[in-house]
N, C-alpha and C. Protein backbone atom coordinates (compact mmCIF):
# COMPACT_ATOMS: atom_id res chain seq x y z
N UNK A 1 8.54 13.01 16.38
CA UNK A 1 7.84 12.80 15.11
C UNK A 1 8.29 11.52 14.42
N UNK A 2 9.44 11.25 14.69
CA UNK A 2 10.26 9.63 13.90
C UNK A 2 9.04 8.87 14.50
N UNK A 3 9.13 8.91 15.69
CA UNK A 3 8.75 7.95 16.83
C UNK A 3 6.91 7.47 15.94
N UNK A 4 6.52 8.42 15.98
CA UNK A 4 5.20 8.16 15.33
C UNK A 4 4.89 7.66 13.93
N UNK A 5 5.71 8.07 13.00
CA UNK A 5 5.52 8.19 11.37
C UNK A 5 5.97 6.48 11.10
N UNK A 6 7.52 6.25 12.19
CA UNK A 6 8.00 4.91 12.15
C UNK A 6 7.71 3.78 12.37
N UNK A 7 6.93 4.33 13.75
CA UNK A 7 6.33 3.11 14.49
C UNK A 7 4.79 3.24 15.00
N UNK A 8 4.71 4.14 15.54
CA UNK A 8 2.86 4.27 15.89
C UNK A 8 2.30 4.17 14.54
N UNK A 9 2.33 4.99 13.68
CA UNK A 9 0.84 5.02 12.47
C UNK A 9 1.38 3.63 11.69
N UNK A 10 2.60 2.82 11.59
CA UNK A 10 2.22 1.52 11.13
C UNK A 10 1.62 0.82 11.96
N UNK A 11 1.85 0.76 13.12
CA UNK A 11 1.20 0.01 13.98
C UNK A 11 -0.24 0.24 14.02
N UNK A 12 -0.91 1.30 14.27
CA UNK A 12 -2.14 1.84 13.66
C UNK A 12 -3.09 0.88 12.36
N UNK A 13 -2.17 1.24 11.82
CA UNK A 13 -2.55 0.86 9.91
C UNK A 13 -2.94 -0.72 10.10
N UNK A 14 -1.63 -1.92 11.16
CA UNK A 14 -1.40 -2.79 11.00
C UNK A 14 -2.34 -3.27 12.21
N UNK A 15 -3.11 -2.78 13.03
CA UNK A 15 -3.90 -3.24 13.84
C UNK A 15 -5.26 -3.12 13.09
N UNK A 16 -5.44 -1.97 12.23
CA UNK A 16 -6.90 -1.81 12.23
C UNK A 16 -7.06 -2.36 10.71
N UNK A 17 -6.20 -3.01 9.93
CA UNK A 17 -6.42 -3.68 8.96
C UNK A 17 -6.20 -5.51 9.12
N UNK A 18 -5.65 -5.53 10.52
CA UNK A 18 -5.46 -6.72 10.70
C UNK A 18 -6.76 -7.14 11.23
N UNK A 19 -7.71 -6.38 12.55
CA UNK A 19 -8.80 -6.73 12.83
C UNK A 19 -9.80 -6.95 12.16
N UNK A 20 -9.43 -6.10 11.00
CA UNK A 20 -11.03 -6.00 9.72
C UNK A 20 -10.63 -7.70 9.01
N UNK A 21 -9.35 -8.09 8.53
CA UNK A 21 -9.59 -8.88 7.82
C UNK A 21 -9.69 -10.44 8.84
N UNK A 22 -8.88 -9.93 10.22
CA UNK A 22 -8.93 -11.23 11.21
C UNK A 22 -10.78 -11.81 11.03
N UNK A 23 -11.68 -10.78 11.49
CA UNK A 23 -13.04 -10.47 11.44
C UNK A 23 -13.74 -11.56 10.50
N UNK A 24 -13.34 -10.93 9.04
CA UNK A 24 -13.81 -10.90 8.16
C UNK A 24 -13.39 -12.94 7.86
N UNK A 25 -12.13 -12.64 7.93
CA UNK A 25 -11.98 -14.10 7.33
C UNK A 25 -12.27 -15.08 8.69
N UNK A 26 -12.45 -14.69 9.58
CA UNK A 26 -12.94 -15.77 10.64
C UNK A 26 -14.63 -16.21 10.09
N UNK A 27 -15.08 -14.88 9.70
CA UNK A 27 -16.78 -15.26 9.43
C UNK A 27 -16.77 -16.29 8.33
N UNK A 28 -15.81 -15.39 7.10
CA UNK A 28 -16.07 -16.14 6.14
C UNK A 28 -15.41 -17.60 6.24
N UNK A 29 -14.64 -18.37 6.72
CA UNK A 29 -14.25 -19.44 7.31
C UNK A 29 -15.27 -20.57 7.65
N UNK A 30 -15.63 -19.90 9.21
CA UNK A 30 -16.15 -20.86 10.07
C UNK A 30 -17.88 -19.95 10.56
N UNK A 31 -18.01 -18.96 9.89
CA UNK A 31 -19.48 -18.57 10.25
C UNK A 31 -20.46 -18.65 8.81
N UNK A 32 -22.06 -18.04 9.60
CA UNK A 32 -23.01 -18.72 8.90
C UNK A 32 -23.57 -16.96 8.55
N UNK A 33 -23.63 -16.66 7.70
CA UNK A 33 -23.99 -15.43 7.56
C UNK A 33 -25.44 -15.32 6.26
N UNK A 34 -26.12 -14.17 6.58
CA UNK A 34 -27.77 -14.23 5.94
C UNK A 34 -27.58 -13.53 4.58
N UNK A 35 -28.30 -14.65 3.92
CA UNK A 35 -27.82 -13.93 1.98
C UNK A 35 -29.76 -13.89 1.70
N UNK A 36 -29.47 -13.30 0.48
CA UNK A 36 -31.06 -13.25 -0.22
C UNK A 36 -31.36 -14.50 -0.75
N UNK A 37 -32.68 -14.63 -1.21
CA UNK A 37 -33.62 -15.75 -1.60
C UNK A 37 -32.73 -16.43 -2.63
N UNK A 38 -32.53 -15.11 -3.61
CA UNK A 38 -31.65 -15.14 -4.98
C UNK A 38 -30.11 -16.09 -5.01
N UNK A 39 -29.44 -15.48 -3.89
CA UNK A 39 -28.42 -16.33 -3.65
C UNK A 39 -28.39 -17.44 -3.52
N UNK A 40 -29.47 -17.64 -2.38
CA UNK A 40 -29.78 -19.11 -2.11
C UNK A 40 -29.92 -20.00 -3.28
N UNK A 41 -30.70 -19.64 -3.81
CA UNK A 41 -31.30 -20.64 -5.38
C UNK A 41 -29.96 -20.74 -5.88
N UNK A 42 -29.16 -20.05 -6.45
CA UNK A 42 -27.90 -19.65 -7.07
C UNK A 42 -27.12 -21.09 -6.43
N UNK A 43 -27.19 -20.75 -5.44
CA UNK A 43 -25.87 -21.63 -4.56
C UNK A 43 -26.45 -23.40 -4.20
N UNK A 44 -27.55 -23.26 -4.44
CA UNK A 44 -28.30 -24.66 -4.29
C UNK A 44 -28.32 -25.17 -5.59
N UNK A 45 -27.87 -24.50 -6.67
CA UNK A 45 -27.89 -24.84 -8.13
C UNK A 45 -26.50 -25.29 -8.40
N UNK A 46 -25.91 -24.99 -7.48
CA UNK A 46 -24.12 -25.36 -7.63
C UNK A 46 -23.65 -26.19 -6.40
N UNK A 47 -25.07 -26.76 -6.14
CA UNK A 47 -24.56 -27.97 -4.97
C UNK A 47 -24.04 -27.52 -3.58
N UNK A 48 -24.13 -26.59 -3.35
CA UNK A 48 -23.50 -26.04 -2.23
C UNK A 48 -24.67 -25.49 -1.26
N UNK A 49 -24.56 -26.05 0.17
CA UNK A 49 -25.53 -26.10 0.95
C UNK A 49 -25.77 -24.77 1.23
N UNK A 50 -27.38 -24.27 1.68
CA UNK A 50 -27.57 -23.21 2.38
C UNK A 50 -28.98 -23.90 3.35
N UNK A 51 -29.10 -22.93 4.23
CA UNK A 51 -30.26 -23.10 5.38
C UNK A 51 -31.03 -21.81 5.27
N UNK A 52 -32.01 -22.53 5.77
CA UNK A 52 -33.61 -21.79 5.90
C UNK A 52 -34.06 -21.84 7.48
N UNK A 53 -34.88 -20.88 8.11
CA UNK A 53 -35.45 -20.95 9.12
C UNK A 53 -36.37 -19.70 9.05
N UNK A 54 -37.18 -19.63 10.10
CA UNK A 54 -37.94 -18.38 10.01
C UNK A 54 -37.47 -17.63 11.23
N UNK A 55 -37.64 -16.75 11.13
CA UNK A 55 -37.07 -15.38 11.96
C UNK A 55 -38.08 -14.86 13.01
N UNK A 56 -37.90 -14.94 14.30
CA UNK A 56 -39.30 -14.57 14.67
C UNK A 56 -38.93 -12.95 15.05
N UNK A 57 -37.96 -11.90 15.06
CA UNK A 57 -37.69 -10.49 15.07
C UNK A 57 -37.69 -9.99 13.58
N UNK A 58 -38.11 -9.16 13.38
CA UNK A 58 -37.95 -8.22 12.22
C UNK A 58 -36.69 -7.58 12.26
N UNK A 59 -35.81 -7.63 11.64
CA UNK A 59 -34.64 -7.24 11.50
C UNK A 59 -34.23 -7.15 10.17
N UNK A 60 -33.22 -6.40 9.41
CA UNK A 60 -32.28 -6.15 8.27
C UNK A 60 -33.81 -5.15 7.58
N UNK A 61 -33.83 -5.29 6.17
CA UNK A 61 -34.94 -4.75 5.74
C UNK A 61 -36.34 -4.74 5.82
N UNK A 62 -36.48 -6.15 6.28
CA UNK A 62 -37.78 -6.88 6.41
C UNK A 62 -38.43 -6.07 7.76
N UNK A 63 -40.05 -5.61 8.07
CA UNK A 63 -40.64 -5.92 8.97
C UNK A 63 -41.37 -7.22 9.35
N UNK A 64 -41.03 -7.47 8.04
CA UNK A 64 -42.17 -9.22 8.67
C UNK A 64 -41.54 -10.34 9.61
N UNK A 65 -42.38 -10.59 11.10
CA UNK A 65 -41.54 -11.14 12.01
C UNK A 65 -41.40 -12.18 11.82
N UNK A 66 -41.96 -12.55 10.65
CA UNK A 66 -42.14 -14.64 10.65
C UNK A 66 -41.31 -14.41 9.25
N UNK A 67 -40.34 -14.03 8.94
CA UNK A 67 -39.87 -14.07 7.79
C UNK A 67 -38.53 -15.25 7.27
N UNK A 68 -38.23 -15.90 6.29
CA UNK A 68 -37.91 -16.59 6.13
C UNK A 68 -36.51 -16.62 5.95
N UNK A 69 -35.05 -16.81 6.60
CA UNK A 69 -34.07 -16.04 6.53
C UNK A 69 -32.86 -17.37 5.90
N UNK A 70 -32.46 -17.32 4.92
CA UNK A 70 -31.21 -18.00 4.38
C UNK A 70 -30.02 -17.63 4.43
N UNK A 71 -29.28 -18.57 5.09
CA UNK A 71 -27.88 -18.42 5.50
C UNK A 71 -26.99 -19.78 5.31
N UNK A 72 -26.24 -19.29 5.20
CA UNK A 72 -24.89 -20.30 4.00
C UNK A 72 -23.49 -19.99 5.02
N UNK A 73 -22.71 -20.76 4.66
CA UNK A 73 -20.94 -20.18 4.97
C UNK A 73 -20.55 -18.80 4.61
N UNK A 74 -19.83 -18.47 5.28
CA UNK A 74 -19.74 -16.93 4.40
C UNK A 74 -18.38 -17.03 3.21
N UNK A 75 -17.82 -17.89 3.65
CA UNK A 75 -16.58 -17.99 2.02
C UNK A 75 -17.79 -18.22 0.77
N UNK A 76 -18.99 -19.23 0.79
CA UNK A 76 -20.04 -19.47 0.04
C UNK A 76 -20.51 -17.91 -0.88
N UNK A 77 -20.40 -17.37 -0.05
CA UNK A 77 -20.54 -15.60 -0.73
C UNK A 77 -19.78 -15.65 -1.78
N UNK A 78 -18.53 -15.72 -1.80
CA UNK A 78 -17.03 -15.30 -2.31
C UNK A 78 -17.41 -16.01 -3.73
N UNK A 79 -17.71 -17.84 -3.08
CA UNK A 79 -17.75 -18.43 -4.37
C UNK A 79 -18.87 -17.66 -5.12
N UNK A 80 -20.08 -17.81 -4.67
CA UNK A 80 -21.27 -16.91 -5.58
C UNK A 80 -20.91 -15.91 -6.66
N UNK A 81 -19.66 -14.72 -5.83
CA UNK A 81 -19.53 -13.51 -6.45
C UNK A 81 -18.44 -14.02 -7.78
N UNK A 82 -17.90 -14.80 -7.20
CA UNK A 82 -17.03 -15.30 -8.68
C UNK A 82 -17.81 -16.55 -9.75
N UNK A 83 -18.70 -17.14 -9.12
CA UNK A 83 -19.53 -17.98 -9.98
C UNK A 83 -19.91 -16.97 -10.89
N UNK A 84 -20.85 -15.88 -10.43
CA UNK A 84 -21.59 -14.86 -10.90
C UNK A 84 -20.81 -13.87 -12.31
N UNK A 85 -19.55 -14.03 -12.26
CA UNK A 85 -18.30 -13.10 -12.89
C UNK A 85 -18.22 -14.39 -13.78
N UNK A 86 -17.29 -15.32 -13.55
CA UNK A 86 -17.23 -15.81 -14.62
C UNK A 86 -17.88 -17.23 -14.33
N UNK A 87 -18.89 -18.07 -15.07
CA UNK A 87 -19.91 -19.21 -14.74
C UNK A 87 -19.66 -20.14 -15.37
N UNK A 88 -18.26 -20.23 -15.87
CA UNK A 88 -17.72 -21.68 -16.71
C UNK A 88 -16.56 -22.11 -15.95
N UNK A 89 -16.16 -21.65 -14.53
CA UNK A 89 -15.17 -21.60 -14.04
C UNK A 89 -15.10 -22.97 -12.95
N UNK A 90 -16.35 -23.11 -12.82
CA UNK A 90 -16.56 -24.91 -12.14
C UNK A 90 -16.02 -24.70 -10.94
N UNK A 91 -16.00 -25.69 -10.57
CA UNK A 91 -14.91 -25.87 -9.42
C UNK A 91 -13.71 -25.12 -8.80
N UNK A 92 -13.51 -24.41 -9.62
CA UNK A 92 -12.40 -23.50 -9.14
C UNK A 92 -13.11 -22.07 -8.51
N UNK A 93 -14.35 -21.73 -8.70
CA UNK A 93 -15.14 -20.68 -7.59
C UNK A 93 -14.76 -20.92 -6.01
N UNK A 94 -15.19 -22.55 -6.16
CA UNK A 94 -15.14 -22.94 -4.34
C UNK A 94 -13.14 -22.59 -4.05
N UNK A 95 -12.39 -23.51 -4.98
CA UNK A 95 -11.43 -23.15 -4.53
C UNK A 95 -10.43 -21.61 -4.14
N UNK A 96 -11.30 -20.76 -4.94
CA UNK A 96 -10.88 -19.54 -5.11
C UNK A 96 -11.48 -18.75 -3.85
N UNK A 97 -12.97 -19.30 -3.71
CA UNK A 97 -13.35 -18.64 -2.05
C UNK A 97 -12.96 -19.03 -1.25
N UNK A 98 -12.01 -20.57 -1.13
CA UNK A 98 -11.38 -20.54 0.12
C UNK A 98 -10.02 -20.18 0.43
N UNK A 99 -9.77 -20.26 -0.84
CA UNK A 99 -8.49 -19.04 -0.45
C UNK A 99 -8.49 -17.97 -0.28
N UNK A 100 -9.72 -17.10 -0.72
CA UNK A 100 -9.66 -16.19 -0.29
C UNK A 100 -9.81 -15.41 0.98
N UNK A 101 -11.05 -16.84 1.98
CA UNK A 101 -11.39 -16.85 3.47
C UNK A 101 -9.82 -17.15 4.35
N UNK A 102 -8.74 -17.56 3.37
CA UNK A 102 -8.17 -18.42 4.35
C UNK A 102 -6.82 -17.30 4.04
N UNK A 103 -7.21 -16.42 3.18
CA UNK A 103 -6.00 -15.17 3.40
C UNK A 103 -6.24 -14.62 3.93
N UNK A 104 -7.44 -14.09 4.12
CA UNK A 104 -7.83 -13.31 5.10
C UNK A 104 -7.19 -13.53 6.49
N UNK A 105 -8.04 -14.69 7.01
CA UNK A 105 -7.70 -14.94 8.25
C UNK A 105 -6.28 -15.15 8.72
N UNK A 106 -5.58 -15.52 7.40
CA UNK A 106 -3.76 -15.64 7.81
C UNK A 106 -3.68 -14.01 7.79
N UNK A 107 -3.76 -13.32 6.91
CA UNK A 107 -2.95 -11.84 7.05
C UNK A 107 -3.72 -11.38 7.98
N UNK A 108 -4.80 -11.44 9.12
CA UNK A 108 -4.78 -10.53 9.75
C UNK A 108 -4.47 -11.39 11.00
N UNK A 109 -3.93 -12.18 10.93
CA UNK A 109 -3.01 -12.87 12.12
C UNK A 109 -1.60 -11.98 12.10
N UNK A 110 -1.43 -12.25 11.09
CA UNK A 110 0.00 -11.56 10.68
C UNK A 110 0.18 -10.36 10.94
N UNK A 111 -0.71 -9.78 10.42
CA UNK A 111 -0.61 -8.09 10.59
C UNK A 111 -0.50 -7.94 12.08
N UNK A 112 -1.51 -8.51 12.60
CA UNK A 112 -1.48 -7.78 14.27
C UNK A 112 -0.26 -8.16 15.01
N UNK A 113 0.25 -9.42 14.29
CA UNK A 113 1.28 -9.26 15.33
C UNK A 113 2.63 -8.42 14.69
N UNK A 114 2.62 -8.71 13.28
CA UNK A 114 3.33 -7.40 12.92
C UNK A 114 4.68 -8.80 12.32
N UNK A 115 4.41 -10.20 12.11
CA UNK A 115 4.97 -10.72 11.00
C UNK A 115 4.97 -10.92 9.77
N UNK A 116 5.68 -10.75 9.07
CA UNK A 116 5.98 -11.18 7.30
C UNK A 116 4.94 -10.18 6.65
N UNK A 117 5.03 -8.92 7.63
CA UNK A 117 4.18 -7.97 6.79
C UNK A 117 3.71 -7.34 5.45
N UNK A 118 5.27 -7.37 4.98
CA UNK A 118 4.87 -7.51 3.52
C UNK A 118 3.99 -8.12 3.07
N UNK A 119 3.96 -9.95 2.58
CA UNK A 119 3.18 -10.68 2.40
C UNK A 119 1.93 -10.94 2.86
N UNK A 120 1.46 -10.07 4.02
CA UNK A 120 0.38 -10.39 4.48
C UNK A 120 -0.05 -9.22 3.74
N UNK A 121 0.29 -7.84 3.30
CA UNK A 121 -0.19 -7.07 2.89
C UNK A 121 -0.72 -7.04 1.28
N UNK A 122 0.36 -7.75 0.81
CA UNK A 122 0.25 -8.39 -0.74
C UNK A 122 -1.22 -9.72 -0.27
N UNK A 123 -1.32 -10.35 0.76
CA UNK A 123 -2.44 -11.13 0.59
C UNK A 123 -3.77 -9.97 0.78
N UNK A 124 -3.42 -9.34 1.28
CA UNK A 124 -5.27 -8.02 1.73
C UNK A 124 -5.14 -7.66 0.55
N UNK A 125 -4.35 -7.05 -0.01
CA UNK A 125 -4.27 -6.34 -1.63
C UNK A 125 -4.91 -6.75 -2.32
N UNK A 126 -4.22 -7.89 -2.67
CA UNK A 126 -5.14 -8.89 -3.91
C UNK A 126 -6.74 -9.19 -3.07
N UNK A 127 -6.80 -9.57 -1.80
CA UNK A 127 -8.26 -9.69 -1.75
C UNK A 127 -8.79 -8.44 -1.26
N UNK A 128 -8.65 -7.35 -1.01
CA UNK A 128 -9.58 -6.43 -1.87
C UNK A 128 -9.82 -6.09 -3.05
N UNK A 129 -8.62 -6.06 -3.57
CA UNK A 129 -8.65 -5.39 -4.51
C UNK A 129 -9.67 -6.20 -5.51
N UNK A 130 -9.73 -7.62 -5.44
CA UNK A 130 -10.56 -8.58 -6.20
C UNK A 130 -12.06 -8.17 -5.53
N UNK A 131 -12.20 -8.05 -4.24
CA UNK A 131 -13.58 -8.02 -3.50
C UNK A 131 -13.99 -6.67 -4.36
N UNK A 132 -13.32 -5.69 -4.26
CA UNK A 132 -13.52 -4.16 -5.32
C UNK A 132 -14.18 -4.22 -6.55
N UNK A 133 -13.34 -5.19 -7.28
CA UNK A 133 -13.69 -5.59 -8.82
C UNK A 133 -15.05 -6.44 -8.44
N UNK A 134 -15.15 -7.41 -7.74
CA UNK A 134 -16.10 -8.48 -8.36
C UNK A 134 -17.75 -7.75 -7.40
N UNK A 135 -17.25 -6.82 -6.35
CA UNK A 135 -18.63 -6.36 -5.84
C UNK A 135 -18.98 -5.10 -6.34
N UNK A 136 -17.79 -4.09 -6.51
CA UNK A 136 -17.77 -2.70 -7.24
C UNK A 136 -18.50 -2.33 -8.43
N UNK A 137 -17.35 -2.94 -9.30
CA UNK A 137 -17.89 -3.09 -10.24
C UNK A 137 -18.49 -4.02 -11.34
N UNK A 138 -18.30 -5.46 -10.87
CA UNK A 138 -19.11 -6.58 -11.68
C UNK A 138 -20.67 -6.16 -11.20
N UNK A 139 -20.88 -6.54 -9.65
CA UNK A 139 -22.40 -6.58 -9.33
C UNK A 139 -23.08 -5.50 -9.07
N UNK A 140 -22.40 -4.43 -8.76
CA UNK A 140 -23.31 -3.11 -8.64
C UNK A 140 -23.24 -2.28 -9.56
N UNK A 141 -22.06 -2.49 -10.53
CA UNK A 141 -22.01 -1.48 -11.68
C UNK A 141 -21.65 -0.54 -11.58
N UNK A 142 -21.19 0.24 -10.22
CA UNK A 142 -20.91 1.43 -9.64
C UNK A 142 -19.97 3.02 -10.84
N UNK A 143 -18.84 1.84 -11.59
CA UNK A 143 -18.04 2.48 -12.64
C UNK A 143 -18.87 3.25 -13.58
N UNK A 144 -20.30 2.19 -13.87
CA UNK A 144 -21.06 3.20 -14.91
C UNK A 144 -21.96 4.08 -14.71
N UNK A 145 -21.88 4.19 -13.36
CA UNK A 145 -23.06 5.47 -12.87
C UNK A 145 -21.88 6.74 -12.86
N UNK A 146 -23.13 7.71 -12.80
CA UNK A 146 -22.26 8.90 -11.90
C UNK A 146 -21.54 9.14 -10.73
N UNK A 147 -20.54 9.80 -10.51
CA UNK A 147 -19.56 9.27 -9.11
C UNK A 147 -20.48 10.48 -8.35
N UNK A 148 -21.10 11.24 -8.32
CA UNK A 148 -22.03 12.00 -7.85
C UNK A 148 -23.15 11.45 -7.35
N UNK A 149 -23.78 10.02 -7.80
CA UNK A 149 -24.60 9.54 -7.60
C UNK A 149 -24.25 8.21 -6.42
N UNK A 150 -23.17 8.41 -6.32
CA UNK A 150 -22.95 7.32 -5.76
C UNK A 150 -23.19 6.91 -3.95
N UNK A 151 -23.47 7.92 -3.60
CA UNK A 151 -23.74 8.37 -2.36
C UNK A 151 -25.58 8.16 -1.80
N UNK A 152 -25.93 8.34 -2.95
CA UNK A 152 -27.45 8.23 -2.88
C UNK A 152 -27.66 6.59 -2.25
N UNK A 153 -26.70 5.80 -2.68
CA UNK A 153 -26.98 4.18 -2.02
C UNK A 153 -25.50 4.51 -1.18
N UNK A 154 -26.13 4.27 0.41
CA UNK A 154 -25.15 4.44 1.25
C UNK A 154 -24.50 3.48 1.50
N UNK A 155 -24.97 2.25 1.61
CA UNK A 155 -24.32 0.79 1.41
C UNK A 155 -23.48 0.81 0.25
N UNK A 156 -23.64 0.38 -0.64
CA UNK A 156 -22.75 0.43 -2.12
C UNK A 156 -21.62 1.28 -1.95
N UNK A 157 -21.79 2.83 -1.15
CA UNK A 157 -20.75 3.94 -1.42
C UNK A 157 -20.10 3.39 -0.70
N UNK A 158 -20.65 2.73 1.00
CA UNK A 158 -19.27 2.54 1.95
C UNK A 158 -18.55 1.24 1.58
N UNK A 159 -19.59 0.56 0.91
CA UNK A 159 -18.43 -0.53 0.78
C UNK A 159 -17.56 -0.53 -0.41
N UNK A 160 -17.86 0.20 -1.30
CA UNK A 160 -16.67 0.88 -2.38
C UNK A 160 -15.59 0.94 -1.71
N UNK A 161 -15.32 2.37 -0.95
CA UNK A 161 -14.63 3.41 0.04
C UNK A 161 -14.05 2.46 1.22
N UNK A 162 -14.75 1.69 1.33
CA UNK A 162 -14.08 0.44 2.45
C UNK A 162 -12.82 -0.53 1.68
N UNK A 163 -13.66 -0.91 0.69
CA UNK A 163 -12.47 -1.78 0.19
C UNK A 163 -11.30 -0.92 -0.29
N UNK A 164 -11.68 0.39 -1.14
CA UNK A 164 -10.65 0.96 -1.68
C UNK A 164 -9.36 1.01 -0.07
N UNK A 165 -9.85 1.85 0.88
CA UNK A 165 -9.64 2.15 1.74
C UNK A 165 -7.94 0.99 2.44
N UNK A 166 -8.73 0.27 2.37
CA UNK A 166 -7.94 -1.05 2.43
C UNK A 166 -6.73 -1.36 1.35
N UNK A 167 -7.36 -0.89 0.25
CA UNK A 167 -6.15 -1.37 -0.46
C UNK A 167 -5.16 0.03 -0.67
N UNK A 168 -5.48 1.33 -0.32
CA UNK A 168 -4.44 1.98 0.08
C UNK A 168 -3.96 1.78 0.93
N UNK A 169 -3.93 1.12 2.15
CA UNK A 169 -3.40 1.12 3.36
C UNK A 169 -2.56 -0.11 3.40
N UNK A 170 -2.95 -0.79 2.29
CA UNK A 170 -2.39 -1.77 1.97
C UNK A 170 -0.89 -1.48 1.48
N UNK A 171 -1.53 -0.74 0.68
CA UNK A 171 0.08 -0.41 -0.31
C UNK A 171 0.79 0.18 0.13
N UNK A 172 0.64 1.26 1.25
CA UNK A 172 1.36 2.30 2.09
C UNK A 172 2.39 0.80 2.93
N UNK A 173 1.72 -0.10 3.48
CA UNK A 173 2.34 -0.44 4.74
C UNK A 173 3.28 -1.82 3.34
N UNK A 174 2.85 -2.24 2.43
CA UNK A 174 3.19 -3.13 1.25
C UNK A 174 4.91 -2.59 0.93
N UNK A 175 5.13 -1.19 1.01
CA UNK A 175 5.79 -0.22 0.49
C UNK A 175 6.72 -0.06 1.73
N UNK A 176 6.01 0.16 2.75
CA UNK A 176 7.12 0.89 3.88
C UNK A 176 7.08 0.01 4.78
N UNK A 177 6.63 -0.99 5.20
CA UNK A 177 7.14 -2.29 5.77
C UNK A 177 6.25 -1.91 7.13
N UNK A 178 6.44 -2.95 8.29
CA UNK A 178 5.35 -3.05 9.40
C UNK A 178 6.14 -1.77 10.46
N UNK A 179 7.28 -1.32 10.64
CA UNK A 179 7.57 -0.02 11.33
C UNK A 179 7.92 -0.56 12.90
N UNK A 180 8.88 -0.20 13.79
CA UNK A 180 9.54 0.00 14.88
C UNK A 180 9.35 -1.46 15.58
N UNK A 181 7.71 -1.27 15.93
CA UNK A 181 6.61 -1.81 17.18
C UNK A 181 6.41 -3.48 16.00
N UNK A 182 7.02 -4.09 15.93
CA UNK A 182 6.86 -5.11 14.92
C UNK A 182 7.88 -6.16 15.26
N UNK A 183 7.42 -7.96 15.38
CA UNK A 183 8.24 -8.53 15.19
C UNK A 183 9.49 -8.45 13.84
N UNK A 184 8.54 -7.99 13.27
CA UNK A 184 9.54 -8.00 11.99
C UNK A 184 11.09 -7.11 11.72
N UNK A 185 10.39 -6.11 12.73
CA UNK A 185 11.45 -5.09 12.94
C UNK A 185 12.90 -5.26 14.21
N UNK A 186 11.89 -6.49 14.98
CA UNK A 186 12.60 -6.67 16.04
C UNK A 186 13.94 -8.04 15.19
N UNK A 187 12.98 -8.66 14.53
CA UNK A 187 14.11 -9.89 13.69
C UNK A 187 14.65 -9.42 12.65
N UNK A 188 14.44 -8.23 11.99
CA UNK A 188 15.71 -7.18 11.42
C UNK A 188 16.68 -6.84 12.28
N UNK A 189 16.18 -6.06 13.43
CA UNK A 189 17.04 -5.81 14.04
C UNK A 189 18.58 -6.74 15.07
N UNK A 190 17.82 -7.83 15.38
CA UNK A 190 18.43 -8.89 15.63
C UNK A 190 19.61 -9.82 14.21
N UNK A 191 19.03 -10.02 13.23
CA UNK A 191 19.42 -10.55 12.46
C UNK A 191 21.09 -9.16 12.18
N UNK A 192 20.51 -7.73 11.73
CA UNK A 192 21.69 -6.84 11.87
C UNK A 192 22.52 -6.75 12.66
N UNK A 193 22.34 -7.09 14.30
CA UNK A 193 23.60 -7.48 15.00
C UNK A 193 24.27 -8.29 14.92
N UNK A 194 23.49 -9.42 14.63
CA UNK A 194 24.34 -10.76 14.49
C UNK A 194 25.62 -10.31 13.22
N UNK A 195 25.08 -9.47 11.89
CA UNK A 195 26.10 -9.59 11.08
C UNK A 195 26.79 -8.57 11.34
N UNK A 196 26.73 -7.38 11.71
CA UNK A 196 27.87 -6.71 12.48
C UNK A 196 29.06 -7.26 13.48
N UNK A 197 27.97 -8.34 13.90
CA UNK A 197 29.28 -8.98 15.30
C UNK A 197 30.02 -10.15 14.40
N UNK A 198 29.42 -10.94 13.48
CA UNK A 198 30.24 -11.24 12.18
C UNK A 198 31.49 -10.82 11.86
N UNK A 199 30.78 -9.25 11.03
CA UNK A 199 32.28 -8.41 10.16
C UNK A 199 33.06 -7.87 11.03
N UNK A 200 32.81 -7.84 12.41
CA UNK A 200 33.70 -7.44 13.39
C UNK A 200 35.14 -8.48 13.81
């Protein structure tokens, strides 16, 4: 039971939160991901490029096969959602979405391999916990509905429950460190011999 609690379920925790944000901040980085009409205008109003093409499959909500599909950077999102929150903030949106693409992609480097876990966990924290606030409850409003109701939009509920999700798992591994199966544990452990063979 040590064997597991110590080292498997962090390792667990620290693989499947490292892949979500490796994922996530690779897209938002260096990929091109499909936003609404709305966004587009938004983000072309703040100088920041997006693309147009037409779609010849019906896919996402749309049946229409010739439909017109806009896609941007995906950190470009990030800035939007904080343009959108606070809109006197200038220049510091872009800088704030790329740090936020570029924590991502460091902590879930980190996590998987199981270095400076702490800090990589304090970086997912803060960016969920901000993705929570600025999609939760700035743009969907979710806080002022009924928590009964919240299920009725299945999108909105999972990505609530996703981010929350994250930032408990965050704090569990934030709290009790990366566990056995971890460089980190292995350069504890190393670093403790060395000072034993020291005071010896």
């Amino acid at each position: 039971m040590n064997f597991v609690t110590n080292s498997f379920l962090p390792l667990l925790a620290r693989l499947v939160i490292g892949a979500i944000m490796l994922t996530s901040g690779w897209v938002n980085c260096f990929g091109q991901i499909e936003i609404r009409e709305g966004i587009a205008i938004d983000l072309a109003a703040m100088d920041i490029s997006t693309y147009e093409q037409v779609s010849e499959d019906a896919t996402g909500y749309s049946t229409d096969p010739n439909r017109v599909v806009h896609t941007t950077r995906g950190l470009n999102r990030i800035v939007w959602l904080v343009h959108q929150k606070w809109p006197d903030i200038g220049s510091w949106a872009t800088i704030i979405g790329g740090c936020a693409a570029g924590a991502q992609l460091l902590a879930g480097v980190l996590l998987i391999v199981g270095l400076f876990t702490r800090f990589a966990t304090f970086l997912v924290l803060v960016a969920s916990g901000g993705a929570v606030y600025l999609v939760a409850v700035h743009t969907h409003s979710m806080f002022t509905m009924n928590p009964f109701e919240w299920p009725l939009d299945s999108h909105r509920f999972m990505q609530l429950f996703a981010g929350l999700m994250l930032c408990v798992l965050s704090l569990q591994l934030l709290v009790s460190g990366a566990g056995g199966l971890s460089i980190d544990a292995r350069h504890r452990g190393s670093s403790g011999n060395a000072e034993k063979k020291r005071d010896a």
